[in-house]
N, C-alpha and C. Protein backbone atom coordinates (compact mmCIF):
# COMPACT_ATOMS: atom_id res chain seq x y z
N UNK A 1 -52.71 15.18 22.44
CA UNK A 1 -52.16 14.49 23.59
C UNK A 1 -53.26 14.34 24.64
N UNK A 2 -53.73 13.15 25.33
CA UNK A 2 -54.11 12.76 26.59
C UNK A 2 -54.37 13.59 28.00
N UNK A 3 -55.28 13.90 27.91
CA UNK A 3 -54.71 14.91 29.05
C UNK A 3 -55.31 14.26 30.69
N UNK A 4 -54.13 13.58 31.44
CA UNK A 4 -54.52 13.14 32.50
C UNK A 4 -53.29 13.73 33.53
N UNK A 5 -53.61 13.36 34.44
CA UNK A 5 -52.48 14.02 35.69
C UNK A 5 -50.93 13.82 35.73
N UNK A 6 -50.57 12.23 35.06
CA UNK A 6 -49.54 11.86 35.10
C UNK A 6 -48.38 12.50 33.93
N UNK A 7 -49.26 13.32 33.11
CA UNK A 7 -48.16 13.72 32.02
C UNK A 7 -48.74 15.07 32.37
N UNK A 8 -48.88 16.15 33.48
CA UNK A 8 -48.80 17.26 33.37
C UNK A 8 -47.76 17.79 34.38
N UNK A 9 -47.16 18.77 33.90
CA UNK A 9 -45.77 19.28 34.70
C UNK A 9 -46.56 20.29 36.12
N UNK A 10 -45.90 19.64 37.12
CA UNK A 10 -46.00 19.61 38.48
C UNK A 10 -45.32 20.89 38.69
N UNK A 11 -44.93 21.71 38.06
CA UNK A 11 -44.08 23.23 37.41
C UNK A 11 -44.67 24.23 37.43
N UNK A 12 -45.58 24.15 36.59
CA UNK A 12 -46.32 25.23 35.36
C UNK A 12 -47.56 24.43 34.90
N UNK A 13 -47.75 23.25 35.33
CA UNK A 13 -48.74 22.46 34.90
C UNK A 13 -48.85 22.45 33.38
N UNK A 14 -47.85 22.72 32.34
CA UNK A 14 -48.03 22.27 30.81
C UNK A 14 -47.90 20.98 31.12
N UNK A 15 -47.63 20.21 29.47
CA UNK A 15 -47.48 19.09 29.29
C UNK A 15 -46.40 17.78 29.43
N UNK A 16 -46.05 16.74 29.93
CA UNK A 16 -44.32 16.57 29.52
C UNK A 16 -44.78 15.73 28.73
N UNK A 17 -43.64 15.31 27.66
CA UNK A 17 -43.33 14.27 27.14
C UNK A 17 -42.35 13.71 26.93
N UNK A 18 -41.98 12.44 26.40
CA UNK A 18 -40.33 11.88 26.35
C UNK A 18 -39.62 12.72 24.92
N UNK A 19 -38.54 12.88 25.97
CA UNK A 19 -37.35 13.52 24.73
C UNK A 19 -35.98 12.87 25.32
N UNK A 20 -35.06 13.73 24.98
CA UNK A 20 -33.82 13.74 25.72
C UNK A 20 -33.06 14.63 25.94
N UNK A 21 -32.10 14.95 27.10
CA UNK A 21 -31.23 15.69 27.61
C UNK A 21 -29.76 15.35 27.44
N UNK A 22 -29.41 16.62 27.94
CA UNK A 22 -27.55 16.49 28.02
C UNK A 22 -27.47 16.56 29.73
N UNK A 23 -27.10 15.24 30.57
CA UNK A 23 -26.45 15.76 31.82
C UNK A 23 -24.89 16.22 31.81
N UNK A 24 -24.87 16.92 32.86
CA UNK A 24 -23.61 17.26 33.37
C UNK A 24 -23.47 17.66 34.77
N UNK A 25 -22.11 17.20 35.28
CA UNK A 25 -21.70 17.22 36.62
C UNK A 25 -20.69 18.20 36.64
N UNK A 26 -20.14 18.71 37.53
CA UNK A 26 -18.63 19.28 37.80
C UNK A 26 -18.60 18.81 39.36
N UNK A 27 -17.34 17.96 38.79
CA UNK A 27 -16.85 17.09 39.94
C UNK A 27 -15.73 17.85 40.86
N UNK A 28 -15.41 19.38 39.88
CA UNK A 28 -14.51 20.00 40.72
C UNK A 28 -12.89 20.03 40.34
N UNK A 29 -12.75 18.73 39.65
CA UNK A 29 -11.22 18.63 39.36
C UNK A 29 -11.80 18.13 37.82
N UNK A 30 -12.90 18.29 37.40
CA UNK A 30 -13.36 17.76 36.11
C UNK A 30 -14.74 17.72 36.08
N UNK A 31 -15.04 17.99 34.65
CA UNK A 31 -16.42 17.47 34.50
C UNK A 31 -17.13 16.51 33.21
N UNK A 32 -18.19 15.30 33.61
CA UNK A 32 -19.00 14.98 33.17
C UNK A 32 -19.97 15.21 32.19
N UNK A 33 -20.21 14.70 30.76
CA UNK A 33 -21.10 15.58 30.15
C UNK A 33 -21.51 14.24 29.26
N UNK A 34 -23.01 13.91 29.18
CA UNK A 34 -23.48 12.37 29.15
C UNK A 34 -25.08 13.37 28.10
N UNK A 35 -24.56 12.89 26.67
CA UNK A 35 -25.63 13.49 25.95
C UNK A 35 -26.66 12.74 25.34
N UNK A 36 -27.69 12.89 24.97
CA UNK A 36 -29.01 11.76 24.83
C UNK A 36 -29.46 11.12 25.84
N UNK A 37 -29.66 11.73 26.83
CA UNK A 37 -30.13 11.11 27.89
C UNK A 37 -31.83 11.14 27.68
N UNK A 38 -32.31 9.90 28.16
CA UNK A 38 -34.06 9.71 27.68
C UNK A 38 -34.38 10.73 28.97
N UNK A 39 -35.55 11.59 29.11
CA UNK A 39 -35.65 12.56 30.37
C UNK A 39 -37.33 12.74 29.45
N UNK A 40 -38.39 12.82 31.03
CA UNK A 40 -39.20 13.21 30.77
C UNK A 40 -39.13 15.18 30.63
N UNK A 41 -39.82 16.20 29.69
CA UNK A 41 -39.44 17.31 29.62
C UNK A 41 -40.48 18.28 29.20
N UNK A 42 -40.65 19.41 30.28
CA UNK A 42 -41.87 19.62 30.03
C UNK A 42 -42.10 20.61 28.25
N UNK A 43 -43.40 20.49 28.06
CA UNK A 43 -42.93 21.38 26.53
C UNK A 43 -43.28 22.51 26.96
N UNK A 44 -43.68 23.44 27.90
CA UNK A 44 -44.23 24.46 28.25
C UNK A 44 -42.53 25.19 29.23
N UNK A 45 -42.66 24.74 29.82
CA UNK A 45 -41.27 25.32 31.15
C UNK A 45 -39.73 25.02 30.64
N UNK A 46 -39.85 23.52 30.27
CA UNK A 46 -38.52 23.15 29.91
C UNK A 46 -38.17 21.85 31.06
N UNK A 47 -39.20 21.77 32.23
CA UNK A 47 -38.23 21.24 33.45
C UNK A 47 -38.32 19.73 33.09
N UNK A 48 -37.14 18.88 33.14
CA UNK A 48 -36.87 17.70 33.19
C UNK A 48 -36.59 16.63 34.33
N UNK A 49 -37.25 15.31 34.15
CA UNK A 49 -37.29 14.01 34.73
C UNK A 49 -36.81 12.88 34.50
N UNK A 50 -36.16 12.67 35.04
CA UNK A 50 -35.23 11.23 34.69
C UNK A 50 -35.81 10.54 35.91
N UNK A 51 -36.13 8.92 34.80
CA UNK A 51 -36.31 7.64 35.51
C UNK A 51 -35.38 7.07 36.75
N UNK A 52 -36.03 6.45 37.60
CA UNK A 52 -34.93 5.05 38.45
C UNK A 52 -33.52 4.82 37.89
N UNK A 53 -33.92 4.14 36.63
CA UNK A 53 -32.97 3.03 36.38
C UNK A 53 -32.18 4.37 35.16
N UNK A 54 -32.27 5.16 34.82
CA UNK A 54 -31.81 6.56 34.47
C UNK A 54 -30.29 7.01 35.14
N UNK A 55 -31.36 7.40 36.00
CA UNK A 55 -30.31 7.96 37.60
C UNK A 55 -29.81 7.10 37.76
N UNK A 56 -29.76 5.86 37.98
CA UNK A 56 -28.56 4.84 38.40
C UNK A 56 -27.23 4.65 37.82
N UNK A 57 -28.35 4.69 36.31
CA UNK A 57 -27.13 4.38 35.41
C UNK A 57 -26.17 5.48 35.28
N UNK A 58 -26.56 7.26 35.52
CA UNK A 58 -25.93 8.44 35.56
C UNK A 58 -25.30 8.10 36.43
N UNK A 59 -25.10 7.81 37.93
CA UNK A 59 -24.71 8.07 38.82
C UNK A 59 -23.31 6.58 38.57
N UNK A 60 -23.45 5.88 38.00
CA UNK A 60 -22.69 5.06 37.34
C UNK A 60 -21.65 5.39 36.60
N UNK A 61 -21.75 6.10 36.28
CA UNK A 61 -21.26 6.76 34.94
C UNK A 61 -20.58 8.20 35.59
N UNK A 62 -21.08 8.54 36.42
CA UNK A 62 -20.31 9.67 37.40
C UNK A 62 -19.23 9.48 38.18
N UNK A 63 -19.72 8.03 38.49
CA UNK A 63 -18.63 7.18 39.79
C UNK A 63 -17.56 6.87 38.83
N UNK A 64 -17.25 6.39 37.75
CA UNK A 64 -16.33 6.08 36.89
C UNK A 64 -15.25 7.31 36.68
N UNK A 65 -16.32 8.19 36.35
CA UNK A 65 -15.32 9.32 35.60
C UNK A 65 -14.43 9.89 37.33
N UNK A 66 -15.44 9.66 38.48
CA UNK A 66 -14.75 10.49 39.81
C UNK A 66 -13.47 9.01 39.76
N UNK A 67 -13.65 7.97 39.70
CA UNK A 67 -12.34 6.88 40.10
C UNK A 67 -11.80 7.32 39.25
N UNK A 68 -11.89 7.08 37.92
CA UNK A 68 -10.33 7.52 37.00
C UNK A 68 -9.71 8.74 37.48
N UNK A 69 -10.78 9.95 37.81
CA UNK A 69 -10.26 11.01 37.97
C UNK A 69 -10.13 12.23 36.46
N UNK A 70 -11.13 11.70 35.55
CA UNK A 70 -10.96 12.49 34.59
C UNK A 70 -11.38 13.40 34.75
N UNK A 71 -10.53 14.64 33.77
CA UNK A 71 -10.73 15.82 33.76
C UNK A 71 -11.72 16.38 32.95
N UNK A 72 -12.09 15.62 31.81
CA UNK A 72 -13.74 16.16 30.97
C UNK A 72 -13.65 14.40 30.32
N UNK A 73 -14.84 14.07 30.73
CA UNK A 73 -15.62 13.00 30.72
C UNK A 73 -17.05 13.41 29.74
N UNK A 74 -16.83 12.97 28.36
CA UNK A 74 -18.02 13.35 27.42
C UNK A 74 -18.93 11.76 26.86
N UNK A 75 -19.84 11.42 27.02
CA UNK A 75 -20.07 10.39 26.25
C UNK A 75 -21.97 10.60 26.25
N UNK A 76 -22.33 9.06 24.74
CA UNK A 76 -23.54 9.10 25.12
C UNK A 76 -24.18 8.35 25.98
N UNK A 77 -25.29 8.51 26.34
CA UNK A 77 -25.97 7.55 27.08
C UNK A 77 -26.11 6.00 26.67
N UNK A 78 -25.90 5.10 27.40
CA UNK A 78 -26.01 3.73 26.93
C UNK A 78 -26.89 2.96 28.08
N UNK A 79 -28.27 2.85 28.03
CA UNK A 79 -28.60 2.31 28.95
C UNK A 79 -27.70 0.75 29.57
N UNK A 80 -27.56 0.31 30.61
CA UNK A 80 -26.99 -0.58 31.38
C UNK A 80 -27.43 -2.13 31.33
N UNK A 81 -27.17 -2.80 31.08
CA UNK A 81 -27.98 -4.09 30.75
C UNK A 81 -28.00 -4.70 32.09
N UNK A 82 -27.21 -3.86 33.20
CA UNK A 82 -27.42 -4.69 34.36
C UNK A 82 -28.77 -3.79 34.93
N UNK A 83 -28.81 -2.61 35.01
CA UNK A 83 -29.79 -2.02 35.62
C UNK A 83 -31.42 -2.44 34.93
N UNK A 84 -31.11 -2.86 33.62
CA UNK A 84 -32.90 -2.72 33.08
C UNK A 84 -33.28 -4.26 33.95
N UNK A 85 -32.20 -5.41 34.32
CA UNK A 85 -32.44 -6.83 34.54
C UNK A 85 -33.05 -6.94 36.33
N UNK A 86 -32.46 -5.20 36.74
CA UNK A 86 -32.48 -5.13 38.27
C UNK A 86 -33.65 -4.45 39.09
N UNK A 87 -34.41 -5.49 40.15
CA UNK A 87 -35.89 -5.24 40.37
C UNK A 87 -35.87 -3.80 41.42
């Protein structure tokens, strides 16, 4: 692996690279649980980074499950075809 500034963990200073995660929320009256999420992750610490258009789409996907009001909200990640189109 490359070793320049932008892929070293700001942590522990190991390495990150792309993998994926499981988020989850507890909304309190329910929770969120959104698996395969793309997340930068370090291989040394463990600590993880999610993109812009990532977080949007999570926080998308959070707002849904808080309007319905569900009580366990499980799914996978599907990136957004509106967010990748949005500058």
């Amino acid at each position: 692996m490359k070793s320049n500034k932008s892929n070293r963990c700001p942590v522990c200073n190991g390495y990150k690279s792309m993998s994926e995660t499981t988020f989850t929320v507890d909304l309190g009256f329910g929770v969120v649980v959104v698996r395969h999420v793309p997340a930068e992750v370090c291989e040394q610490c463990g600590a993880e980074w999610l993109d812009d258009v990532t977080s949007k789409n999570l926080e998308q996907i959070v707002q849904n499950a808080r309007s319905s009001h569900s009580m366990v909200e499980i799914s996978e990640y599907q990136p957004s075809p509106k967010s990748k189109l949005a500058s």
